[in-house]
Protein backbone atom coordinates (compact mmCIF):
# COMPACT_ATOMS: atom_id res chain seq x y z
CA UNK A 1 80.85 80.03 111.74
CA UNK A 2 81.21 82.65 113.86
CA UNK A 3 83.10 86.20 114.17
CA UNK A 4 85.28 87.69 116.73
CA UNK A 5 87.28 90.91 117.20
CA UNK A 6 89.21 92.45 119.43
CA UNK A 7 89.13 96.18 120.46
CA UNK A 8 92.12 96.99 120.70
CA UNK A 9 93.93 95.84 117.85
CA UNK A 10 91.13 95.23 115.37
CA UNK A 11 91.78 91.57 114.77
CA UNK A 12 89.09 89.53 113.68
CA UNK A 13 88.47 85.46 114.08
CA UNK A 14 86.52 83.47 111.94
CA UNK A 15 85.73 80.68 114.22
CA UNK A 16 84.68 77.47 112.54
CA UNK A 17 84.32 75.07 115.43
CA UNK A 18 83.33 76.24 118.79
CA UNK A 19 84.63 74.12 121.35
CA UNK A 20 85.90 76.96 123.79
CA UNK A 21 84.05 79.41 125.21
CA UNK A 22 85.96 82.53 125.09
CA UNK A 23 89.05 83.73 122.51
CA UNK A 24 91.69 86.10 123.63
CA UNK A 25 94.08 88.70 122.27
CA UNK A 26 95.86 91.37 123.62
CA UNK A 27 95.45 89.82 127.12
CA UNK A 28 91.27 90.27 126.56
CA UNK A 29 88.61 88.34 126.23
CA UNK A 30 87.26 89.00 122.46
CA UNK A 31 84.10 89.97 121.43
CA UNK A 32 81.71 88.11 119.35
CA UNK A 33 80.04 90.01 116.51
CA UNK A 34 76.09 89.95 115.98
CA UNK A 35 75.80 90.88 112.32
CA UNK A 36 73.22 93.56 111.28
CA UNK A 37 70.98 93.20 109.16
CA UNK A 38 69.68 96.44 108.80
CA UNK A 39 71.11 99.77 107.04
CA UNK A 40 70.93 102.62 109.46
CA UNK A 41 73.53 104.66 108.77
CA UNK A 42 74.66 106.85 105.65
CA UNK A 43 77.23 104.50 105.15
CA UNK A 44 76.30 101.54 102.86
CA UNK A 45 77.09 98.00 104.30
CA UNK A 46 74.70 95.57 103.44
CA UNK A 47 75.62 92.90 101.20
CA UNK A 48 73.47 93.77 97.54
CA UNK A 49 74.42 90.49 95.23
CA UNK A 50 72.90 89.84 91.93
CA UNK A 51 72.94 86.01 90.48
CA UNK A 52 73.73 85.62 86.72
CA UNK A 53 74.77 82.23 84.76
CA UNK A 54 75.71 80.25 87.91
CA UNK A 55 78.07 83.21 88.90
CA UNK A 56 76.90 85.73 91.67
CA UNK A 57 78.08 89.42 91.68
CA UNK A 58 78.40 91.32 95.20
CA UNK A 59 78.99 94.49 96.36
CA UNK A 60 78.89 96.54 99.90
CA UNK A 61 76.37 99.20 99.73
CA UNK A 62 73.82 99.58 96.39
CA UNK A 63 76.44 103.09 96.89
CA UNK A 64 79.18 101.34 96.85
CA UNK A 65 81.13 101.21 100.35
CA UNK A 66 84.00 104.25 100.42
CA UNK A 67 87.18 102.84 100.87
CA UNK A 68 90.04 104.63 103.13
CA UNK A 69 93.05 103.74 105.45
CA UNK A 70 90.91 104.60 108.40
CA UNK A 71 87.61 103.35 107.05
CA UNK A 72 87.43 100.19 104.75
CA UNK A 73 85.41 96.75 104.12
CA UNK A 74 88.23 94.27 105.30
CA UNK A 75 86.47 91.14 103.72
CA UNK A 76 83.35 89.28 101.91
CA UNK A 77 82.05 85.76 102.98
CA UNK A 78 79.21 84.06 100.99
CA UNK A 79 78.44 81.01 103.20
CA UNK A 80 76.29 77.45 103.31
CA UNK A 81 75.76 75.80 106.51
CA UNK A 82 78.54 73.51 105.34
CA UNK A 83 81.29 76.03 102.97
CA UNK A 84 82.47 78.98 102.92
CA UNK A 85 84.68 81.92 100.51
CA UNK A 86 86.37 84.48 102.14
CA UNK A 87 87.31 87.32 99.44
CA UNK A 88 89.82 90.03 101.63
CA UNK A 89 90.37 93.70 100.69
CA UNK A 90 92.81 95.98 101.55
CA UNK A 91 92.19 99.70 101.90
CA UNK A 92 93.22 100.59 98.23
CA UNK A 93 90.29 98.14 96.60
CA UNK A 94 86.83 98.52 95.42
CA UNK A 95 84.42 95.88 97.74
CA UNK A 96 83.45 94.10 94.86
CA UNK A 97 83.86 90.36 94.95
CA UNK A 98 82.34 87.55 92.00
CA UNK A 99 82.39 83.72 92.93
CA UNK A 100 80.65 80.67 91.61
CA UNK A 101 77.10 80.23 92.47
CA UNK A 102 75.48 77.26 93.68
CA UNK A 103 71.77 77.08 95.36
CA UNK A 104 73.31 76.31 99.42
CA UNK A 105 74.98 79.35 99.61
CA UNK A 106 72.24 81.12 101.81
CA UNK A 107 74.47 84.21 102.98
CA UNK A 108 76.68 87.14 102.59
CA UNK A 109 78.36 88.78 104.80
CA UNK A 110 80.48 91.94 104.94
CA UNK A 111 82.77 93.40 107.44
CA UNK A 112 83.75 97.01 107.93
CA UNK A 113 86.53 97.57 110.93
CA UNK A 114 84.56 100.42 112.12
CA UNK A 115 81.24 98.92 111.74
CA UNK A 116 81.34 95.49 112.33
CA UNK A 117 79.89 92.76 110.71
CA UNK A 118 76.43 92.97 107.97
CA UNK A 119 74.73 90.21 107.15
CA UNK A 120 72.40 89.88 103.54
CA UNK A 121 70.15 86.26 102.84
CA UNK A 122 70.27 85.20 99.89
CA UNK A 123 66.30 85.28 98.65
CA UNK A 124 65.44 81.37 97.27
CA UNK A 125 64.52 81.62 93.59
C-alpha cells in the first residue's frame, strides 16, 4: 500500500496495486508520501495503540491530536502485508479509532492534511 496526495487540493490515494508509475490530479503529477516515524514537532502524530482482549485501542498523539477545520487527522490505517482498516475522521471528531486485533497487523498509520503521513510498528509480544 502506498499514499499519495496532491498539493493543491489535498486529495489523498491509497494505492493498493502499483502498476503505473505516476497518479495525477489537478493536471499534476501527485506526490508519494514517506511516512515519519519520528515526533518532531509540538504537535502529536504518532500512532500510540494499546492491545487489550484481542481488541487494540489507538490514538494520534499520547496528547491527543487537536482537531480543527484547518488542522485535523483525516484517517487511521492499521495494516498487514496482506489487509487493511481504514477508520476516517472529519474535523469535528476525536482521532480515536478501536478495531479487532489479530497478531499480522504490524502497522499504524495516521494522516494529518498538514503533516502528512506517521507511521507506528506494532512491537511483537
Amino acid at each position: 500500500m502506498k499514499v499519495y496526495v496532491c498539493k493543491k487540493c489535498g486529495n489523498v490515494i491509497l494505492k493498493l496495486e502499483d502498476k503505473t508509475e505516476t497518479l495525477e490530479c489537478c493536471q499534476q503529477k501527485m506526490d508519494l508520501v514517506t511516512p515519519n516515524t519520528v515526533e518532531a514537532s509540538l504537535e502529536k502524530h504518532l500512532p500510540i495503540y494499546n492491545v487489550e482482549e484481542n481488541i487494540i485501542n489507538i490514538t494520534v498523539g499520547d496528547v491527543i491530536h487537536p482537531m480543527s477545520d484547518e488542522h485535523y487527522i483525516s484517517f487511521i490505517i492499521l495494516a498487514s502485508d496482506n489487509d487493511f482498516i481504514v477508520k476516517k475522521f472529519s474535523s469535528k471528531d476525536q482521532p480515536v479509532a478501536s478495531f479487532a486485533y489479530n497478531k499480522e497487523y504490524t502497522k499504524i498509520y495516521a494522516y494529518c492534511n498538514l503533516h502528512g503521513l506517521w507511521l507506528t510498528e506494532i512491537e511483537k509480544v
